[in-house]
Protein backbone atom coordinates (compact mmCIF):
# COMPACT_ATOMS: atom_id res chain seq x y z
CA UNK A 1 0.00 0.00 0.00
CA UNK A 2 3.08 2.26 0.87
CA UNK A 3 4.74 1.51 -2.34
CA UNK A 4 1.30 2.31 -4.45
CA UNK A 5 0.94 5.56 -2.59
CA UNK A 6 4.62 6.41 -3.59
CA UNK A 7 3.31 5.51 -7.35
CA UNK A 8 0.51 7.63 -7.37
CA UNK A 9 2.17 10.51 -5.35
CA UNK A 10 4.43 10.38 -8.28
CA UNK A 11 2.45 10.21 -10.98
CA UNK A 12 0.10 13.12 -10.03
CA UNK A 13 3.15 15.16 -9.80
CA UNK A 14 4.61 14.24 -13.28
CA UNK A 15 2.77 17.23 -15.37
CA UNK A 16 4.77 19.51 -13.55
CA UNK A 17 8.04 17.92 -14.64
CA UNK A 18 6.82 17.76 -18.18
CA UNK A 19 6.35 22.06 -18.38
CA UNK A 20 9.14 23.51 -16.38
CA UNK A 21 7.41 26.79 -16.38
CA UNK A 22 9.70 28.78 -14.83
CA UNK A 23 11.20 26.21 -12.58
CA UNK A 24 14.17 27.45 -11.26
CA UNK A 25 15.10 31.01 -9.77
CA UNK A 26 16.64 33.73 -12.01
CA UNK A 27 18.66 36.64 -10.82
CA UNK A 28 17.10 39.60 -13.55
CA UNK A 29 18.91 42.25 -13.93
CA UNK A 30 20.07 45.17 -16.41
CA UNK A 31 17.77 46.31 -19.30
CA UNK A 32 16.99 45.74 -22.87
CA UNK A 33 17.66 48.81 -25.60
CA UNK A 34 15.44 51.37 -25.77
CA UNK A 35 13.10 50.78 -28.54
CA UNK A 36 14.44 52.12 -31.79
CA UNK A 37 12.22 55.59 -33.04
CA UNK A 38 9.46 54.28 -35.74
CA UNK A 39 6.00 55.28 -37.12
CA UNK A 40 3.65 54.03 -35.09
CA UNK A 41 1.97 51.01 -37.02
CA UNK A 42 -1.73 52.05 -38.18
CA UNK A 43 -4.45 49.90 -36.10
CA UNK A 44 -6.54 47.74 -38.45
CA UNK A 45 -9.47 45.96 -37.23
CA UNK A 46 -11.59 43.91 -39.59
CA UNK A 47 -15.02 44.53 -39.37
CA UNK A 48 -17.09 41.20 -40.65
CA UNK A 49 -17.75 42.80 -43.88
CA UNK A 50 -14.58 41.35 -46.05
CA UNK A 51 -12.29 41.43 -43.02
CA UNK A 52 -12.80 38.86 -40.74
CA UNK A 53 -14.39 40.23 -37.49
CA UNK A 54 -12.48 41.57 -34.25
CA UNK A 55 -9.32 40.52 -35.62
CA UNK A 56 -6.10 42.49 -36.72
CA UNK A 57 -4.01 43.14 -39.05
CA UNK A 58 -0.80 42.28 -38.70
CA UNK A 59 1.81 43.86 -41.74
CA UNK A 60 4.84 41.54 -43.28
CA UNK A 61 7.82 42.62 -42.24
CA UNK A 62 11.23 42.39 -40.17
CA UNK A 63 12.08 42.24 -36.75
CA UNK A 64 14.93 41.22 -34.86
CA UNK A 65 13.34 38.22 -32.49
CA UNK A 66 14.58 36.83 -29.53
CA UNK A 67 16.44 39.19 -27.20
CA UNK A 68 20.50 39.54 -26.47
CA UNK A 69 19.10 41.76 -22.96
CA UNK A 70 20.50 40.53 -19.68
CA UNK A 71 16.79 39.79 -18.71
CA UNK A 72 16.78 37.10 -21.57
CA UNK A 73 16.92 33.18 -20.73
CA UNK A 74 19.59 31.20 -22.80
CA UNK A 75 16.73 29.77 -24.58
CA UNK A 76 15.45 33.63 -25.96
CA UNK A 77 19.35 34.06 -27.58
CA UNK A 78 20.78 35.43 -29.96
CA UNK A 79 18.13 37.92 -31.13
CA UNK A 80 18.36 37.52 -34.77
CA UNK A 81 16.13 38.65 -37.81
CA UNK A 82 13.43 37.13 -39.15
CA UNK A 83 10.97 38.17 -41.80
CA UNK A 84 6.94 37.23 -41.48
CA UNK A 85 4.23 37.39 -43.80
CA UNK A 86 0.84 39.39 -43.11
CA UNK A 87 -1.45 37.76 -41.10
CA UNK A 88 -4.61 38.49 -39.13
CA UNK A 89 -4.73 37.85 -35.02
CA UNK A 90 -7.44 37.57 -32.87
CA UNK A 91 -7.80 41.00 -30.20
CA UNK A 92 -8.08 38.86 -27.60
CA UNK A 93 -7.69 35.31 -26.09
CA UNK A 94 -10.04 32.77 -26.79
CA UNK A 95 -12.61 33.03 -24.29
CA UNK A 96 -14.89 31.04 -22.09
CA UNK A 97 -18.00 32.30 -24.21
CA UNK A 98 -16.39 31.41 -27.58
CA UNK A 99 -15.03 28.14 -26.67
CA UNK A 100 -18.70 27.21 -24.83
CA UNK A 101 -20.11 28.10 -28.10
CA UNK A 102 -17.71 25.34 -30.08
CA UNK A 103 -18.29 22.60 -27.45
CA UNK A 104 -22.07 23.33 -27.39
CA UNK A 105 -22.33 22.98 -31.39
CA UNK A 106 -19.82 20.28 -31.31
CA UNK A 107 -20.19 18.34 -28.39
CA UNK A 108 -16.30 18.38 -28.28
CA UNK A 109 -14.92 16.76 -24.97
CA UNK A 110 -11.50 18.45 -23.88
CA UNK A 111 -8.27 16.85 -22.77
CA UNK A 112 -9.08 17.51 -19.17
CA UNK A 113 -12.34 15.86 -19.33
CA UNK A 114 -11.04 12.40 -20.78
CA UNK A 115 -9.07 9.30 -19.33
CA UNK A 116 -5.38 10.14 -20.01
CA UNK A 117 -4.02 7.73 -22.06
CA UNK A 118 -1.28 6.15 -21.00
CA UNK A 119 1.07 6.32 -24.30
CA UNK A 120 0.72 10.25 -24.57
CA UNK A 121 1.65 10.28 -21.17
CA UNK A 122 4.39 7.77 -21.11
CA UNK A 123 6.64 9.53 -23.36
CA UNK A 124 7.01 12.09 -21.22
CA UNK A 125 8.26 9.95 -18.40
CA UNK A 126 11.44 8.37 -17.34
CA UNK A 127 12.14 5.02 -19.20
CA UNK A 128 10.94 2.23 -17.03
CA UNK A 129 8.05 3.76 -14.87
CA UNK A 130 5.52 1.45 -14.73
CA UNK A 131 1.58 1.96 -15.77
CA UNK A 132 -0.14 3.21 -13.26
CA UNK A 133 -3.44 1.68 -12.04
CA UNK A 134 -6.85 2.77 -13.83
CA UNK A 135 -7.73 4.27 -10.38
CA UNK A 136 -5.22 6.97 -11.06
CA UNK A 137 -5.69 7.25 -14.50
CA UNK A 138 -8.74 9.93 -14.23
CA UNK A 139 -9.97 12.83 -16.10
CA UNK A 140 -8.71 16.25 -14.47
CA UNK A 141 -5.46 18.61 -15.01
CA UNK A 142 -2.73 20.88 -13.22
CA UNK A 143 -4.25 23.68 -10.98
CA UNK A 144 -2.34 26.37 -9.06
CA UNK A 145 -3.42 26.08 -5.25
CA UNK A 146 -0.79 28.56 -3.99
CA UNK A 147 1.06 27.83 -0.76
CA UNK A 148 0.77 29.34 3.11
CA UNK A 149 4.11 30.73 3.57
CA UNK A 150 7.52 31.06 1.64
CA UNK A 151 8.60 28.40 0.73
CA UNK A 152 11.64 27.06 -1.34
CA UNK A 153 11.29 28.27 -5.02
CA UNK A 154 13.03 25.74 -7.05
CA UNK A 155 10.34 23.04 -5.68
CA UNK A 156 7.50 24.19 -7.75
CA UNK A 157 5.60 20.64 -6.69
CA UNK A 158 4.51 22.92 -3.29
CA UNK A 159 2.33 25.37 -5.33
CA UNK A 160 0.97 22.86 -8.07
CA UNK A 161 -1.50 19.97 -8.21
CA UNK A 162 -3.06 17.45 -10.40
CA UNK A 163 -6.65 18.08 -9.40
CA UNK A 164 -9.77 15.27 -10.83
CA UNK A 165 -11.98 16.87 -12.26
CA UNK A 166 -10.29 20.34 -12.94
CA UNK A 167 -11.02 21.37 -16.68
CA UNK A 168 -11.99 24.59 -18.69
CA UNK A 169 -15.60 24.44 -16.82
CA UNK A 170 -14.19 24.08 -13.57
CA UNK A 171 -10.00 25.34 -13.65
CA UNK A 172 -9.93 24.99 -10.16
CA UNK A 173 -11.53 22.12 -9.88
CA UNK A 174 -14.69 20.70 -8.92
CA UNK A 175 -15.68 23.28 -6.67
CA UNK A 176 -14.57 26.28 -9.17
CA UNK A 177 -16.85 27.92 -12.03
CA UNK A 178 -16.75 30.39 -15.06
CA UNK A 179 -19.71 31.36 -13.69
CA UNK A 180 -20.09 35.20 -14.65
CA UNK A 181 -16.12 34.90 -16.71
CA UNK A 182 -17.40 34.66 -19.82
CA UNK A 183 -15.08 36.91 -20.90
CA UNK A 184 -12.26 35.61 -19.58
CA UNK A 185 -9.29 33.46 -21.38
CA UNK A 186 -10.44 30.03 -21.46
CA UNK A 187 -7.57 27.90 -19.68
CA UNK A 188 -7.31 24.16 -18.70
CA UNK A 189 -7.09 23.60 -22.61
CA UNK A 190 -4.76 21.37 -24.18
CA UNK A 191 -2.77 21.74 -27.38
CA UNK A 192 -4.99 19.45 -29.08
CA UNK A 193 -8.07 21.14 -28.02
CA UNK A 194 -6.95 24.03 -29.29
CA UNK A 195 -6.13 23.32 -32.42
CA UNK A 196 -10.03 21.54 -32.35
CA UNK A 197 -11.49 25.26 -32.00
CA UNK A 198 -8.97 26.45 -34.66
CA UNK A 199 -10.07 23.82 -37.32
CA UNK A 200 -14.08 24.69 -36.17
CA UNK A 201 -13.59 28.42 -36.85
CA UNK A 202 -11.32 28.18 -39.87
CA UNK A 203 -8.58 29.64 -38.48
CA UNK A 204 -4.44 27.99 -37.02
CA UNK A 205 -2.26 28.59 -34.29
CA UNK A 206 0.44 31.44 -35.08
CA UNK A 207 3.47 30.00 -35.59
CA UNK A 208 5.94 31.33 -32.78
CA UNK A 209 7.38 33.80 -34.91
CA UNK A 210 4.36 34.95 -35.84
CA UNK A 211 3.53 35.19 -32.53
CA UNK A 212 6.43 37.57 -31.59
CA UNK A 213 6.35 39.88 -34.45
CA UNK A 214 2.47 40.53 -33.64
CA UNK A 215 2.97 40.80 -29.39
CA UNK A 216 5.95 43.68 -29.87
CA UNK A 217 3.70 45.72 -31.64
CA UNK A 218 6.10 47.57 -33.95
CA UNK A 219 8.24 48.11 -30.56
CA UNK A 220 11.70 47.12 -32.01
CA UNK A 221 13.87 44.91 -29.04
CA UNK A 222 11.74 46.57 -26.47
CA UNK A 223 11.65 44.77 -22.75
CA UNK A 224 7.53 44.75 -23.04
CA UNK A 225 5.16 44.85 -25.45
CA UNK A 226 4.68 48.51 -24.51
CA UNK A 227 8.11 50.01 -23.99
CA UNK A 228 11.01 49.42 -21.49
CA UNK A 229 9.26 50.39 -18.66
CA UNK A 230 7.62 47.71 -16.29
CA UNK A 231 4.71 50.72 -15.14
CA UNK A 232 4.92 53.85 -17.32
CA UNK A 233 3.58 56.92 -15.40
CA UNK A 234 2.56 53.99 -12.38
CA UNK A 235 0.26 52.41 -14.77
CA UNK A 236 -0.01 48.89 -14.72
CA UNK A 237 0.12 47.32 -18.17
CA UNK A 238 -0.63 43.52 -17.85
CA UNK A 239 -2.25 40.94 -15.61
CA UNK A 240 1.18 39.47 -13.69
CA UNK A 241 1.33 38.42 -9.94
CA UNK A 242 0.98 41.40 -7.83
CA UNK A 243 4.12 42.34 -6.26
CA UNK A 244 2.11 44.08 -3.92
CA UNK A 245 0.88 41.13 -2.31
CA UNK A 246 2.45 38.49 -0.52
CA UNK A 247 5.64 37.04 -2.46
CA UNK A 248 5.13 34.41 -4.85
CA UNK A 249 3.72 31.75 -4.61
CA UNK A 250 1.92 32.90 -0.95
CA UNK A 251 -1.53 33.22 -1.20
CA UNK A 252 -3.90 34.94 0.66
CA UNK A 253 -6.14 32.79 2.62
CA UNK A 254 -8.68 35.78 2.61
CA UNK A 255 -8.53 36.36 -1.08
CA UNK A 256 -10.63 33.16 -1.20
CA UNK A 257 -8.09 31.01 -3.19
CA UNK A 258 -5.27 31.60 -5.83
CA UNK A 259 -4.57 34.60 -8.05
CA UNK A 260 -6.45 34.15 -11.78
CA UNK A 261 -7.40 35.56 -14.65
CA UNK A 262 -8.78 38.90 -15.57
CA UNK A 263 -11.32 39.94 -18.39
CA UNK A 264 -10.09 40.37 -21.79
CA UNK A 265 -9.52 44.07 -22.68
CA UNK A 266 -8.28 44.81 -19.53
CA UNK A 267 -5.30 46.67 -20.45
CA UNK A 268 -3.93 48.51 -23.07
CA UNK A 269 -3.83 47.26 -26.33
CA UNK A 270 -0.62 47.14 -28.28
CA UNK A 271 0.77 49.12 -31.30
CA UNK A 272 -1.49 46.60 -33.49
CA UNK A 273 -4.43 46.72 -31.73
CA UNK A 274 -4.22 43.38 -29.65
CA UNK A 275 -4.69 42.83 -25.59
CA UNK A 276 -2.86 40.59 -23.36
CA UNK A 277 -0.17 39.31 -25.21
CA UNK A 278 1.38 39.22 -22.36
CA UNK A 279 0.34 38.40 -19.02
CA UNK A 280 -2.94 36.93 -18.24
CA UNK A 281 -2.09 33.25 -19.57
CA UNK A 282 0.20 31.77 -21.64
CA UNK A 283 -0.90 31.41 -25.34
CA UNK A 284 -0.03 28.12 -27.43
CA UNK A 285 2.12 28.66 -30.67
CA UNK A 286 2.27 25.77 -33.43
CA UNK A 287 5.40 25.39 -33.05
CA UNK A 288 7.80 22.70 -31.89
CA UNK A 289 9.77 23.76 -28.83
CA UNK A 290 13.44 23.30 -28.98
CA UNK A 291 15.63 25.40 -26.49
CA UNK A 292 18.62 25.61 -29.27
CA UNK A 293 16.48 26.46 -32.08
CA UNK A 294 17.50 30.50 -31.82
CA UNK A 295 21.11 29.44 -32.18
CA UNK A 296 20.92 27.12 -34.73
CA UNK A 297 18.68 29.65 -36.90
CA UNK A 298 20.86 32.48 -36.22
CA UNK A 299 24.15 30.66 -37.04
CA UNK A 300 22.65 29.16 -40.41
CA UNK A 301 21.41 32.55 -41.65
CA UNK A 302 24.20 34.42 -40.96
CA UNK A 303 22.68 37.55 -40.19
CA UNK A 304 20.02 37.72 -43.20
CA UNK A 305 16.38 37.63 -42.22
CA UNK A 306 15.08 33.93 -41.83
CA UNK A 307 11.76 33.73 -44.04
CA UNK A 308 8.25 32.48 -42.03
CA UNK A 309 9.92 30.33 -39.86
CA UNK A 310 7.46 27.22 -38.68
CA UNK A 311 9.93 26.15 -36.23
CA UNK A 312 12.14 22.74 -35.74
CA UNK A 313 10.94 19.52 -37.06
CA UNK A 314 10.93 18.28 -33.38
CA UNK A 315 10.95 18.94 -29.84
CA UNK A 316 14.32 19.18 -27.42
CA UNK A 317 14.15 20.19 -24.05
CA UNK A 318 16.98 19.23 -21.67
CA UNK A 319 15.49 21.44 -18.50
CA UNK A 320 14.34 18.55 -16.52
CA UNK A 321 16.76 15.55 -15.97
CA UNK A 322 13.46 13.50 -15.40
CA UNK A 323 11.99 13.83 -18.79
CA UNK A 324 13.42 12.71 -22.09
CA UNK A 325 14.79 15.75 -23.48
CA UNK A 326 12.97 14.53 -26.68
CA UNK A 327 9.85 13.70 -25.03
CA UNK A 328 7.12 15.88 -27.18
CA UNK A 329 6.81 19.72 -26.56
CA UNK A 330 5.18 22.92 -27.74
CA UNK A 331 5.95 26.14 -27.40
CA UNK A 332 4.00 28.84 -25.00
CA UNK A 333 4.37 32.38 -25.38
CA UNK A 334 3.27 35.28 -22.83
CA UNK A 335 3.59 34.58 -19.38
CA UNK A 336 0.47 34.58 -17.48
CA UNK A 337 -1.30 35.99 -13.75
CA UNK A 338 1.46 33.95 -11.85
CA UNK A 339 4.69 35.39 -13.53
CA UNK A 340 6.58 38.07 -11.61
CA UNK A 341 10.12 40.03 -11.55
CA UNK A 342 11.35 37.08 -8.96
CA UNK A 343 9.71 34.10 -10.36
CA UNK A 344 9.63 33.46 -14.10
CA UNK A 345 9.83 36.77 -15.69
CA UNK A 346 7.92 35.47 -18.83
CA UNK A 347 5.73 38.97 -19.10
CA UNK A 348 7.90 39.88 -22.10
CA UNK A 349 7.78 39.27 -25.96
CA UNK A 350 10.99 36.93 -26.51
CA UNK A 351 10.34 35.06 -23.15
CA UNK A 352 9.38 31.21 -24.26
CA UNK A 353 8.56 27.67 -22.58
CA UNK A 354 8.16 24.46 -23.25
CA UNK A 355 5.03 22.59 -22.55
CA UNK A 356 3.31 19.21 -22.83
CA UNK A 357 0.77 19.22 -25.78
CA UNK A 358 -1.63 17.13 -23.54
CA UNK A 359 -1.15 18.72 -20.69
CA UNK A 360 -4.02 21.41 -19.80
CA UNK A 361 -2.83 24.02 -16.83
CA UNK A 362 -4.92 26.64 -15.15
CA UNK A 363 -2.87 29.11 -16.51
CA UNK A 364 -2.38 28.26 -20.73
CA UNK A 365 -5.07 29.44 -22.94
CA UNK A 366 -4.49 30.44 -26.71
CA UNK A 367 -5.46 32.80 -29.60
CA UNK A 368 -5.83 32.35 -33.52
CA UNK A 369 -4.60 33.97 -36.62
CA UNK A 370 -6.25 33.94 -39.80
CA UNK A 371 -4.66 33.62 -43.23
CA UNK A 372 -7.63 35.48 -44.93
CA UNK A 373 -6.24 38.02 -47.84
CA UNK A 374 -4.40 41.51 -46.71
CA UNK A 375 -7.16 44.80 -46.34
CA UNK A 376 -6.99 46.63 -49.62
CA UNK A 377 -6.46 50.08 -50.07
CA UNK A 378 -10.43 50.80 -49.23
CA UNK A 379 -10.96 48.81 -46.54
CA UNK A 380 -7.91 50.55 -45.19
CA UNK A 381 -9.27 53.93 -44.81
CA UNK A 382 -12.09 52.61 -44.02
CA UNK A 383 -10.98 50.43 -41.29
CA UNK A 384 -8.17 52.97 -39.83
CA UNK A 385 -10.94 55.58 -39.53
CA UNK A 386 -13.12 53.13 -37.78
CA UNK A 387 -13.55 53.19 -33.97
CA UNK A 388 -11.89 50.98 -31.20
């Protein structure tokens, strides 16, 4: 009985092993370079009539991705360019609203809400661990609970937990709701299931270049996706643990459980009209997450933009000695409510992470792009002198 209480203890912590999001304690300091001095991009928002509704336009062009700043993780170097086609991205997250709407036409069952099966999640596993019973093989995903009091930060096991029953209905679990959130990001969604909404509405998953040209905005090498400064004029720009509050991951026992999401639109939008690229929760990319891939791209250009990047052919992630370092990951861009300047500073546009495609966490949502023609010159003037 001892032995199969080891087993399951175990296995209900393995998600955390497989996403590493932000394990580990990082010393930030210094500062990126200031932004360099452009023309602030023109916001165009399509409209539903030939421009596909409460989306953006997002202009080809160059940027130098990645970031050579002391604030960058080994994984964000060297910041190197790289040229993207036009594309349209969605304002916002997905939220709870829109993704109730697919599962209600669809009757799509999530990740969360099905049996894990045991060869998606034995690849991400060290060689030799047995199957564990059917008893612990039960719908339900990763949920931040928070802990009492400080507590040692490169032990991220204390403030995580593999909760039955948690899903995008419930992210907390059982007990929790979306309950008056309809606007918020939908979380507790797997790669998979995201990729299900995409193929429903027509639309993909940027690829993670994409997915940094569009969150910086026309900001070239800037620290945020607004400038270099964490709170210009005091202002808070993004949904990011409160450093206010007790120090991460501490929560308060009145504040009625763990820190969350906020409504979409809650902040400033950036230089292309979009919200909460960063902060909030983390946004799946198509991409394949290797931690050399910067390197390797930089050193076979040799300086000349890259064109569209999609990203390595497969995944290598050496973070965690107990996962393969080949075991299957995706990429994750933004941050989310738990990152802060002591604990994974992922609030910025080259931060990156790896994460397990069938892994849903109360704290990963996503948003789309379309590949629907570029605005013409008309519905340019009309859409720039539009309202937003």
């Amino acid at each position: 009985m001892a032995s199969m209480k080891r087993l399951v203890s175990r296995f209900t912590l393995i998600p955390l092993a497989l996403l590493a999001l932000g394990a580990g304690v990082y010393a930030w300091s210094g500062h990126a370079a200031a932004p360099q001095p452009a023309a602030a991009p023109v916001v165009l928002v399509g409209d539903g009539q030939g421009t596909p509704k409460a989306m953006a336009w997002v202009p080809p062009g160059v940027f130098q991705m990645g970031s050579d700043s002391k604030l960058a993780q080994r994984n964000e170097k060297p910041a190197h360019p790289v040229r993207v086609h036009g594309f349209w991205m969605d304002l916002t997250h997905v939220t709870n609203d829109q993704f109730a709407a697919f599962v209600q036409a669809t009757g799509y069952v999530t990740t969360a809400e099905s049996k894990p099966d045991w060869e998606t999640v034995r690849v991400q596993l060290p060689p030799g661990v047995p199957r564990p019973p059917d008893s612990v093989l039960v719908p339900g995903a990763m949920v931040f609970v928070g802990t009492a009091a400080p507590v040692d930060l490169s032990d991220y096991s204390q403030w995580w937990r593999y909760v039955p029953g948690a899903d995008w209905r419930h992210p907390q679990g059982p007990g929790s709701t979306i309950e008056g959130k309809g606007d918020h990001p939908v979380v507790q969604v797997s790669y998979a299931d995201a990729q299900a909404y995409a193929r429903w509405v027509g639309k993909r998953l940027p690829t993670e270049a994409e997915w940094e040209y569009a969150a910086r905005g026309g900001l070239e090498q800037a620290t945020y996706v607004w400038g270099d400064e964490l709170n210009p004029d005091g202002q808070v720009m993004a949904n990011y643990w409160d450093t206010n509050q007790p120090s991460f991951p501490v929560v308060k026992p009145e504040a009625g459980g763990a820190a969350g999401t906020l409504p979409v639109t809650s902040f400033p939008a950036n230089g292309y009209g979009l919200y909460d690229m960063t902060g909030n929760a983390w946004q799946w990319v198509a991409d394949w997450y290797d931690a050399r891939y910067f390197a390797q791209q930089a050193q076979a250009a040799g300086g000349q933009p890259i064109e569209n990047p999609r990203g390595p052919d497969q995944s290598y992630d050496p973070s965690d000695p107990s996962v393969p370092a080949t075991a299957p990951k995706r990429v994750i861009r933004g941050g989310s409510f738990l990152c802060n300047e002591n604990y994974c500073l992922s609030y910025r546009p080259s931060a990156r992470q790896a994460a397990d495609p069938y892994s849903p966490m109360s704290h990963v949502g996503f948003r789309l792009v379309s590949d629907q023609p570029a605005p013409t010159d008309a519905q340019r003037v009309q859409l720039a002198a539009a309202p937003h």
